[in-house]
C-alpha atoms as a PDB file:
ATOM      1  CA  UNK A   1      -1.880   8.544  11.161  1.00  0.00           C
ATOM      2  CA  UNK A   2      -5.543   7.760  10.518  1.00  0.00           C
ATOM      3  CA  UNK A   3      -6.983   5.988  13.479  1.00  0.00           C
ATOM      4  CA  UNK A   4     -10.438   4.521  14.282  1.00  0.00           C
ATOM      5  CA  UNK A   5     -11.645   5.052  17.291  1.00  0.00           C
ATOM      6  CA  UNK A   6     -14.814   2.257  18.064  1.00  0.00           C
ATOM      7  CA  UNK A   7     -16.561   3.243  21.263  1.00  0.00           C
ATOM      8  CA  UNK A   8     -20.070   3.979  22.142  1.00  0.00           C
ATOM      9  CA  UNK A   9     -19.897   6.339  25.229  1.00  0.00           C
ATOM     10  CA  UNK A  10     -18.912   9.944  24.342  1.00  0.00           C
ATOM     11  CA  UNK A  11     -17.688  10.939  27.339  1.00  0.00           C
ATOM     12  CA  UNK A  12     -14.767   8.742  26.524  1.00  0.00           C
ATOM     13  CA  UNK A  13     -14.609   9.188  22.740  1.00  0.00           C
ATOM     14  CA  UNK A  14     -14.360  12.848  22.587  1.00  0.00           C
ATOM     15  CA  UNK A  15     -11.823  13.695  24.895  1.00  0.00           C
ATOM     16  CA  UNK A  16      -9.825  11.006  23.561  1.00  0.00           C
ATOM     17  CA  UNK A  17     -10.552  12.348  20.060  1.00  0.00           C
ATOM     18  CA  UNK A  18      -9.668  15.795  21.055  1.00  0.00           C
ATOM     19  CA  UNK A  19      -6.275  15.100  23.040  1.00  0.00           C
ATOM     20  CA  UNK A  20      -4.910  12.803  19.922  1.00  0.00           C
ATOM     21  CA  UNK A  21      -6.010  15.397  17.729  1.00  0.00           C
ATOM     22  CA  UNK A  22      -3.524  17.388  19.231  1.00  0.00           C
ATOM     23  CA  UNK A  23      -0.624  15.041  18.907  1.00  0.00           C
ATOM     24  CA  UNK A  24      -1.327  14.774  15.001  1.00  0.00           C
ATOM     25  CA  UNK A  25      -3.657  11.847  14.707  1.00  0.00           C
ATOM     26  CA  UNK A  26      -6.744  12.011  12.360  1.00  0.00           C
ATOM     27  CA  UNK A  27      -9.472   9.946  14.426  1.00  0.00           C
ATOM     28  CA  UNK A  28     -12.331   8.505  12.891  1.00  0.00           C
ATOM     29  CA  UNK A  29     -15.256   7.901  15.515  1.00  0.00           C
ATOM     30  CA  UNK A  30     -17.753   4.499  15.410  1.00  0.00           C
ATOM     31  CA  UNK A  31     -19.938   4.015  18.092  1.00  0.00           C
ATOM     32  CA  UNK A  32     -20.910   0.690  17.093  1.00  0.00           C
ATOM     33  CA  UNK A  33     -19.274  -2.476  16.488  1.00  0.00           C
ATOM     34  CA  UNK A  34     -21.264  -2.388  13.647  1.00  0.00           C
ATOM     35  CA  UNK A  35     -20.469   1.236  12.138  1.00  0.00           C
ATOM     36  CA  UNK A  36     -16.609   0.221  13.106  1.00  0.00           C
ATOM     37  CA  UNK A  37     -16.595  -2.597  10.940  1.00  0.00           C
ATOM     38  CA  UNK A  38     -18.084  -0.884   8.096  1.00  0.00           C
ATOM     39  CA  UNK A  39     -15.529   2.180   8.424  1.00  0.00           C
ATOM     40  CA  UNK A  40     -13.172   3.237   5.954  1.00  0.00           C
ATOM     41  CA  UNK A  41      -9.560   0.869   6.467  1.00  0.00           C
ATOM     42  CA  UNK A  42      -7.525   2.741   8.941  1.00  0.00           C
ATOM     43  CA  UNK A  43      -3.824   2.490   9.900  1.00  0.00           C
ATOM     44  CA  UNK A  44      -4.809   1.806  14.013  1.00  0.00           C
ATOM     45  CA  UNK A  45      -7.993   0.785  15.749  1.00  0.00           C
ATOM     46  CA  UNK A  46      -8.444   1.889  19.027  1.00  0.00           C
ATOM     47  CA  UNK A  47     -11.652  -0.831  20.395  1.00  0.00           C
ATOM     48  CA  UNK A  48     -13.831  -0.497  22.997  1.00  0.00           C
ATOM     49  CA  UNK A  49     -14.854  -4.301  24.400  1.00  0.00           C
ATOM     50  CA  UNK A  50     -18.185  -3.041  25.737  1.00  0.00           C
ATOM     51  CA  UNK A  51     -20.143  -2.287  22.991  1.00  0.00           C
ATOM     52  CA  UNK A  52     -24.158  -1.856  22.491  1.00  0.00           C
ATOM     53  CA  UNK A  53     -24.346  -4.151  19.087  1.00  0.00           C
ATOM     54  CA  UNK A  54     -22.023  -6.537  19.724  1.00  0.00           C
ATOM     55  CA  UNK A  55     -19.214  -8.000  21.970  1.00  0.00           C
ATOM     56  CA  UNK A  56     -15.926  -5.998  21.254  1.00  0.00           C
ATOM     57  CA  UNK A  57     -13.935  -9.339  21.101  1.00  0.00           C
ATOM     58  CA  UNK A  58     -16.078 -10.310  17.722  1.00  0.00           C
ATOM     59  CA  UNK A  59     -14.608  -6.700  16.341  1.00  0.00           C
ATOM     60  CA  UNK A  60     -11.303  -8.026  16.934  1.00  0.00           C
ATOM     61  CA  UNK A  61     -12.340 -11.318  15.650  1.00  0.00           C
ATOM     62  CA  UNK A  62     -13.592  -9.808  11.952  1.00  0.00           C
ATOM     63  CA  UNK A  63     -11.052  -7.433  11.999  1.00  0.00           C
ATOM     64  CA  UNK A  64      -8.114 -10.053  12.107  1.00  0.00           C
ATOM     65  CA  UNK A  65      -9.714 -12.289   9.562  1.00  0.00           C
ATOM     66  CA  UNK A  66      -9.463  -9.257   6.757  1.00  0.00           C
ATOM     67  CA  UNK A  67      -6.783  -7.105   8.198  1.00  0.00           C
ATOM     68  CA  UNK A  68      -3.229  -7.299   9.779  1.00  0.00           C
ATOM     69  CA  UNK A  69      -4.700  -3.263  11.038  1.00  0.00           C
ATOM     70  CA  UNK A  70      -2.517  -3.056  14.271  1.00  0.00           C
ATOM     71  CA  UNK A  71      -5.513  -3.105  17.165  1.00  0.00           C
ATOM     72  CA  UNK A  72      -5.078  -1.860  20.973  1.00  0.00           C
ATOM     73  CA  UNK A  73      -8.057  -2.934  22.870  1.00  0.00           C
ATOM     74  CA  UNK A  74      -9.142   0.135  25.389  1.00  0.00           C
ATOM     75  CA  UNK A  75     -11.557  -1.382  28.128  1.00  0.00           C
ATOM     76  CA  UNK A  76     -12.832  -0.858  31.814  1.00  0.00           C
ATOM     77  CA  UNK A  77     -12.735  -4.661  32.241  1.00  0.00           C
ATOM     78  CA  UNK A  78      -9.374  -5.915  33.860  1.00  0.00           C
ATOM     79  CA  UNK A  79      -9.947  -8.951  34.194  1.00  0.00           C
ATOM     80  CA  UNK A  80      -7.063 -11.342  33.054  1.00  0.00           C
ATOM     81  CA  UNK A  81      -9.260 -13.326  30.572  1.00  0.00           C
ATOM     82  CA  UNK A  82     -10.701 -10.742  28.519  1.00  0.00           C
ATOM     83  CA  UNK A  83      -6.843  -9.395  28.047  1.00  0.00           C
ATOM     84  CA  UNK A  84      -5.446 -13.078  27.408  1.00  0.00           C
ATOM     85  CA  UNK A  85      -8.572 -13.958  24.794  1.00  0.00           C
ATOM     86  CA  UNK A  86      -8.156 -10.292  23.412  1.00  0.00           C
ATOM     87  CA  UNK A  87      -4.651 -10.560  23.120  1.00  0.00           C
ATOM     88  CA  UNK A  88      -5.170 -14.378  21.317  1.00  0.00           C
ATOM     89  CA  UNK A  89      -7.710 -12.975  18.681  1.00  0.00           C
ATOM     90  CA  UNK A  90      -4.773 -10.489  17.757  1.00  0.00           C
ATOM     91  CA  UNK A  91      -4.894  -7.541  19.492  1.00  0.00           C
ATOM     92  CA  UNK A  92      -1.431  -5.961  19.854  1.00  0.00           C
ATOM     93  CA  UNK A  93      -1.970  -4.389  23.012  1.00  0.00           C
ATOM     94  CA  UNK A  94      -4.647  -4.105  25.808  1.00  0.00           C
ATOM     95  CA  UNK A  95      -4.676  -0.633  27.970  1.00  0.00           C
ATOM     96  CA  UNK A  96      -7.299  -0.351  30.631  1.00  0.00           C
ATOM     97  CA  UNK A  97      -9.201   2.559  31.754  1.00  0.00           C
ATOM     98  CA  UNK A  98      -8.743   5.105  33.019  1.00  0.00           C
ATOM     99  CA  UNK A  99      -5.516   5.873  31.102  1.00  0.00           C
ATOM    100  CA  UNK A 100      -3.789   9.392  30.004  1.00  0.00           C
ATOM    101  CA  UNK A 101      -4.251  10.696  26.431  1.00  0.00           C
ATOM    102  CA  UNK A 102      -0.116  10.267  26.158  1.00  0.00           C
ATOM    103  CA  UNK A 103       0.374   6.865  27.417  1.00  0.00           C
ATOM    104  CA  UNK A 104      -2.060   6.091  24.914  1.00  0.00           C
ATOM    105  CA  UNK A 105      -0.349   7.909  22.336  1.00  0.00           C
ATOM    106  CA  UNK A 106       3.443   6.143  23.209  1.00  0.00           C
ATOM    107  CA  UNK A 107       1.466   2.464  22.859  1.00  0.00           C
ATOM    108  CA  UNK A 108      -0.075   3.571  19.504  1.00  0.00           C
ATOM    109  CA  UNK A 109       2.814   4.641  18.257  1.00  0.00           C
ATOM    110  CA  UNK A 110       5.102   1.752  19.880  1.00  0.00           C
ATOM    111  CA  UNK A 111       2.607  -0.954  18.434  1.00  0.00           C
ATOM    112  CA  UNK A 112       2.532   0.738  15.238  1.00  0.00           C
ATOM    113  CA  UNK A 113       6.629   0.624  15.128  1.00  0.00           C
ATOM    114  CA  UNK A 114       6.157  -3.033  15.506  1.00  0.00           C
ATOM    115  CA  UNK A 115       3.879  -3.230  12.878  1.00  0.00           C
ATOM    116  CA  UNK A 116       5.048  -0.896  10.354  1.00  0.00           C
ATOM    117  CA  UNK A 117       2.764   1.185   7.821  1.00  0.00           C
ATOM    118  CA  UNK A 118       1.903  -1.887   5.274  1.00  0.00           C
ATOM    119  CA  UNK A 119      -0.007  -3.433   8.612  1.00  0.00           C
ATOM    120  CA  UNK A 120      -3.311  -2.124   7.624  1.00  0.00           C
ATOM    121  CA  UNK A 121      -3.195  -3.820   3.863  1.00  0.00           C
ATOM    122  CA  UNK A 122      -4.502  -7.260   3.659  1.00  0.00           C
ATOM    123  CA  UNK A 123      -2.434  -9.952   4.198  1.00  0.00           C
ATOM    124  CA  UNK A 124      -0.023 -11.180   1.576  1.00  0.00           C
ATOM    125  CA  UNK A 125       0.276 -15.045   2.112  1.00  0.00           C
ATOM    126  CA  UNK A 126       3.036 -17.315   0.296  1.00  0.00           C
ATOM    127  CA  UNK A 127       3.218 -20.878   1.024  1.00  0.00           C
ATOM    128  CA  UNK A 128       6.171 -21.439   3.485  1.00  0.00           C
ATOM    129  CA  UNK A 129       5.322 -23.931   6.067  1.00  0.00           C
ATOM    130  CA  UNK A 130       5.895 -27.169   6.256  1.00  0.00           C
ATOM    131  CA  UNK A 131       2.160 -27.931   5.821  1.00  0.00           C
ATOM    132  CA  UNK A 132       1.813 -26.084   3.171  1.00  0.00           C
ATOM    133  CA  UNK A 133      -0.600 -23.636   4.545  1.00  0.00           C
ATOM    134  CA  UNK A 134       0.197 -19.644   3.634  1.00  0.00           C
ATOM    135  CA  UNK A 135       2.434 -17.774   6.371  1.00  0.00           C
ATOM    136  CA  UNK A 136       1.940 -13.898   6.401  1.00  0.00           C
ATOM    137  CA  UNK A 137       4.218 -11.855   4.521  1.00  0.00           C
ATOM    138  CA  UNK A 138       5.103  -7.925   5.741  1.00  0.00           C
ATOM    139  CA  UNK A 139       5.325  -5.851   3.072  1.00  0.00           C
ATOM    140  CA  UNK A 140       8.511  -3.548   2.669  1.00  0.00           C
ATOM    141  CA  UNK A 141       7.745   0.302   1.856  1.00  0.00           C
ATOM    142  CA  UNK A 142       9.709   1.818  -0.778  1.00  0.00           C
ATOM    143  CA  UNK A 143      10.219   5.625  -1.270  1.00  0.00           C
ATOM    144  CA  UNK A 144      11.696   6.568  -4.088  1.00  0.00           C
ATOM    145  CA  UNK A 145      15.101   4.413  -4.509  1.00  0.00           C
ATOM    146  CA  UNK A 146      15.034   4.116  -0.298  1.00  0.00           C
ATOM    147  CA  UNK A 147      13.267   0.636   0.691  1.00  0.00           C
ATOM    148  CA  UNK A 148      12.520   0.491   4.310  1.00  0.00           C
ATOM    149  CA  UNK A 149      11.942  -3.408   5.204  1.00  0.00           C
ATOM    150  CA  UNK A 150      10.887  -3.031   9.215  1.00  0.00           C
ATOM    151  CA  UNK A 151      10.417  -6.435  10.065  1.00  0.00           C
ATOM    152  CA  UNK A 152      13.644  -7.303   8.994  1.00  0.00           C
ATOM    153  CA  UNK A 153      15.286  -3.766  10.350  1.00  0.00           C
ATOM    154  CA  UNK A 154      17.001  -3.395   6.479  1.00  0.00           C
ATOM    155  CA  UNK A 155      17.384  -0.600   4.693  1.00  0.00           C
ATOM    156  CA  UNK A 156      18.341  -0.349   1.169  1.00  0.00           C
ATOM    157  CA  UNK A 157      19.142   2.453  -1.113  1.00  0.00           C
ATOM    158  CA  UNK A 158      19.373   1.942  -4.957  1.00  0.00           C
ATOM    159  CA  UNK A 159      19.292  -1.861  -3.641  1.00  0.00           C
ATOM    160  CA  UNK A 160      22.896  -1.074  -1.306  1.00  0.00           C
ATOM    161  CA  UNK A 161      22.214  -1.916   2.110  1.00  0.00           C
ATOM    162  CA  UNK A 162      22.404   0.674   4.763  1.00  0.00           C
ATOM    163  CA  UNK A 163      24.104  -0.288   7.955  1.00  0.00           C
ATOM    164  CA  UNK A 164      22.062   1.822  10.257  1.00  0.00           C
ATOM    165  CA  UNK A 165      22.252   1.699  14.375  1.00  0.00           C
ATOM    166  CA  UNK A 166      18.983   1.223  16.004  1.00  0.00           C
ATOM    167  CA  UNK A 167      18.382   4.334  17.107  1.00  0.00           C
ATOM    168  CA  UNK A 168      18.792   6.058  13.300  1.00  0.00           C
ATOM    169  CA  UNK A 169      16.626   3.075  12.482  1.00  0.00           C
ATOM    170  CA  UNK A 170      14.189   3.848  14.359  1.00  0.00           C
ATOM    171  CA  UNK A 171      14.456   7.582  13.470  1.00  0.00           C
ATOM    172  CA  UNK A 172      13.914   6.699   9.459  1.00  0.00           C
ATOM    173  CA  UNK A 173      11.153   4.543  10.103  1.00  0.00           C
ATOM    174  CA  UNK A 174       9.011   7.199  12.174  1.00  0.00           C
ATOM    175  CA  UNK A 175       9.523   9.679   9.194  1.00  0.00           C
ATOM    176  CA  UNK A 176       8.869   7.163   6.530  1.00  0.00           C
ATOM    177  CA  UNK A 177       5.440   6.453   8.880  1.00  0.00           C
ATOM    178  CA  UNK A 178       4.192   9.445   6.401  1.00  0.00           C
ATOM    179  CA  UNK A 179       7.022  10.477   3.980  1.00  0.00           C
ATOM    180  CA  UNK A 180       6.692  14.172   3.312  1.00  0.00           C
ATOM    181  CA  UNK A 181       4.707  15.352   7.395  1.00  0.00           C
ATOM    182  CA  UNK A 182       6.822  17.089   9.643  1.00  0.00           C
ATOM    183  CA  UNK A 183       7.374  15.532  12.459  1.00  0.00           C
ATOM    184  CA  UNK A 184       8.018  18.444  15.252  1.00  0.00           C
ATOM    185  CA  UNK A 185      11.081  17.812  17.602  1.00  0.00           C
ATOM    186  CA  UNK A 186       9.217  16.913  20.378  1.00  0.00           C
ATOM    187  CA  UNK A 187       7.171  14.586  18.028  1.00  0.00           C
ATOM    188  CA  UNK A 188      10.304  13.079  17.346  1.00  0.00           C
ATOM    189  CA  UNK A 189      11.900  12.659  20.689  1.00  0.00           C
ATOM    190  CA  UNK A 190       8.593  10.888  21.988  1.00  0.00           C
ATOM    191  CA  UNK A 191       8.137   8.388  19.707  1.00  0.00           C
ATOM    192  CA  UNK A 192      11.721   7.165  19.253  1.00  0.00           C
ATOM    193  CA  UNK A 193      13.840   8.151  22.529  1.00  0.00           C
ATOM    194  CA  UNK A 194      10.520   7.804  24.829  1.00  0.00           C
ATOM    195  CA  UNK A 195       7.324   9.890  26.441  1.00  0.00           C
ATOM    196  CA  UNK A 196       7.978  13.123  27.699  1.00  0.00           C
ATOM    197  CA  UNK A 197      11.813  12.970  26.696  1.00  0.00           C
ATOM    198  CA  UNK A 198      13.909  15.367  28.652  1.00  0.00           C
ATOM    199  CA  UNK A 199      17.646  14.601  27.771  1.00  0.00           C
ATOM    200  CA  UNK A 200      19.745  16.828  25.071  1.00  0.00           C
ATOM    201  CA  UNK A 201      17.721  17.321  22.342  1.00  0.00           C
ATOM    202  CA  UNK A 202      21.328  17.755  20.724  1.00  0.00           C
ATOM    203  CA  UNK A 203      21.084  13.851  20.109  1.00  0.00           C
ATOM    204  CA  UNK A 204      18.680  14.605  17.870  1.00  0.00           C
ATOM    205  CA  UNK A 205      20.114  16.638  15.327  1.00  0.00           C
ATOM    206  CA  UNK A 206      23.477  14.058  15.825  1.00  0.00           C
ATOM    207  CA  UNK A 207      21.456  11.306  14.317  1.00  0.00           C
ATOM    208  CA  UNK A 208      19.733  13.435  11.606  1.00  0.00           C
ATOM    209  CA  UNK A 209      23.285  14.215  10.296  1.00  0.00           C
ATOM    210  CA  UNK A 210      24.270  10.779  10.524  1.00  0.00           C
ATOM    211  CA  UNK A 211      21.061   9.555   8.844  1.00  0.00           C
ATOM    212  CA  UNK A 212      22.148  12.010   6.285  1.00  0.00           C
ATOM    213  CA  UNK A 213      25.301  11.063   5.490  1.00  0.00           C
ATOM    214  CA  UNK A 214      24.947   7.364   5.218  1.00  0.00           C
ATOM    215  CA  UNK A 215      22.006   8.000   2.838  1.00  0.00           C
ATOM    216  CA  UNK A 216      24.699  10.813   0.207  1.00  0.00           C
ATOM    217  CA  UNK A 217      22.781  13.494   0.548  1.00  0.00           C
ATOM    218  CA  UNK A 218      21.425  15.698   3.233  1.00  0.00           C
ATOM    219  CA  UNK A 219      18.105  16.619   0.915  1.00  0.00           C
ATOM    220  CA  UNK A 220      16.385  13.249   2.376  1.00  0.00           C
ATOM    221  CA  UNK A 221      15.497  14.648   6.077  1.00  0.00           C
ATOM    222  CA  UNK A 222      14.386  18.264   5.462  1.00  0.00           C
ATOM    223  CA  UNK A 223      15.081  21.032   8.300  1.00  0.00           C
ATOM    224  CA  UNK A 224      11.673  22.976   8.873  1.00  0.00           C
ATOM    225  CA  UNK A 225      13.041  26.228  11.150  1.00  0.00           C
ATOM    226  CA  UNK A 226      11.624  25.781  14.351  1.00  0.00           C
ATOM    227  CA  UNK A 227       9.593  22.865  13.923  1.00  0.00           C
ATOM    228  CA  UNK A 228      11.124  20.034  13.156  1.00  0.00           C
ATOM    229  CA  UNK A 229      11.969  17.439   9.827  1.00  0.00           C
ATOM    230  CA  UNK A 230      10.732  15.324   7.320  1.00  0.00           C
ATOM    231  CA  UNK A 231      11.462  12.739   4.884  1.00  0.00           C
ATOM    232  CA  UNK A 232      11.368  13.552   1.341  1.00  0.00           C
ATOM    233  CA  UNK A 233      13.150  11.838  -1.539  1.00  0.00           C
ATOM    234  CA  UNK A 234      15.643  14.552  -2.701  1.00  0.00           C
ATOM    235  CA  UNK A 235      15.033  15.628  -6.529  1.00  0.00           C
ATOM    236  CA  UNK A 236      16.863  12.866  -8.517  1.00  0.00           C
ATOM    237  CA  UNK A 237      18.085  10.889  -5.539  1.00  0.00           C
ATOM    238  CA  UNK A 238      21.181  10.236  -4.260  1.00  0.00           C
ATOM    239  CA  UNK A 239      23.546   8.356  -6.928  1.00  0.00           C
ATOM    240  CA  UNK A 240      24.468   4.722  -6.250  1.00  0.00           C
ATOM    241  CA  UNK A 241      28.099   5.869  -5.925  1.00  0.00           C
ATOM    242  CA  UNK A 242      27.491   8.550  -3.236  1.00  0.00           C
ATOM    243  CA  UNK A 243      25.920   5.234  -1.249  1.00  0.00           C
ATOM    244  CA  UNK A 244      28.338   2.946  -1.632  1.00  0.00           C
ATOM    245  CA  UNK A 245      31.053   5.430  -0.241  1.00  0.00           C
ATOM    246  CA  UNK A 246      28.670   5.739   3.215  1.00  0.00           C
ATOM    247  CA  UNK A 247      27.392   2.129   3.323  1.00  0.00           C
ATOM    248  CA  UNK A 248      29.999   1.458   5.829  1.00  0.00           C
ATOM    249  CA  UNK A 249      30.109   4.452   7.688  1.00  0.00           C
ATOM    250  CA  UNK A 250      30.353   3.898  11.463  1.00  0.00           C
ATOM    251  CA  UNK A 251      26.853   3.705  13.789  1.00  0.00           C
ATOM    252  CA  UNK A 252      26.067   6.242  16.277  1.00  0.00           C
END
């Protein structure tokens, strides 16, 4: 995930830039308000509220007028107000310093869940209110024939709904988050069992199977030895009639 980290004091920024590193994230560093805005669109925005330039509530502010870009808001101030207004200009979440490189990591990676990978495109607007003014529309992401709708929790495959449980949901949609990266185990087992998971990692490669079968064909979630799996759309998919026989398998 390519993340953009606005904040001015280094002392902050580069341990914080270091430990996500480590955990797979690409982190682009602005230490203005300014420089943040102008920055290459990113899939997360970590802000900073004090800024030199500017106020980092008027980042927030721009941001959400161009961009549904999920935003956490990383500040010293805890006061209630600057969370409420923060949260109000639409911020997704608000995590006050001092804070752990891997409680920020589980938020970024629980908001971005929420938000799903077509969050940082602009907004696609029909007309669908009663006053006739545009609601926001999330996008679906479609990989090969697999179509991965995560506001509605729907997956299709050559246009045959999936029944999934939420847990292989949840699996599918943290691979899809970059179709083709291995994700290690432990990777896995933080981001969608929870932080520092310490139960059976056996429940892992249960659901992968399962994922497997209900999608025809096991070449969708590659095994890496010793590392872990990814997503990949298996050469000539799987055929419309190997889906319909799993559609209704049983959830896990």
């Amino acid at each position: 995930m390519h993340v953009l980290l606005i904040e001015d004091d280094d002392r902050v920024a580069g341990p914080l830039m270091e430990g996500l590193s480590r955990f797979g994230f690409t982190v682009e560093h602005a230490g203005t308000g300014a420089d943040g805005l102008a920055a290459a669109e990113a899939e997360m925005v970590l802000l900073d509220l004090g800024l030199p330039d500017m106020d980092g509530i008027d980042v927030c502010r721009t941001l959400r007028l161009r961009s549904q870009v999920p935003i956490i808001m990383i500040s010293a101030r805890n006061d209630e107000v600057d969370r409420v207004l923060g949260l109000e200009l639409g911020a997704d979440d608000y995590l006050s310093k001092p804070f752990g490189v891997r409680e920020l990591v589980a938020r970024i990676r629980a908001v971005f869940r929420r938000a799903g990978p077509a969050a940082a495109e602009p907004v696609a607007a029909v007309p669908a209110s009663r006053d006739g003014h545009p609601v926001p529309v999330a996008r679906a992401q479609q990989i090969g024939p697999l179509t991965l709708d995560r506001r509605g929790r729907q997956v299709r495959l050559h246009q045959t709904v999936i029944s999934l449980s939420p847990k292989e949901f949840d699996l599918l949609a943290y691979l899809a988050d970059d179709p083709g990266a291995v994700r290690t185990r432990q990777q896995i087992l933080d981001a969608v069992w929870e932080p520092n998971y310490f139960g059976p990692t056996k429940t892992l490669d249960v659901h992968v199977a399962a994922l497997r079968r209900k999608l025809g064909d096991p070449a969708w979630i590659d095994n890496i030895r010793g590392v872990g799996f990814r997503l990949l759309p298996p050469a000539g998919g799987a055929s419309a009639s190997q889906v319909e026989e799993n559609v209704e398998g049983g959830d896990r």
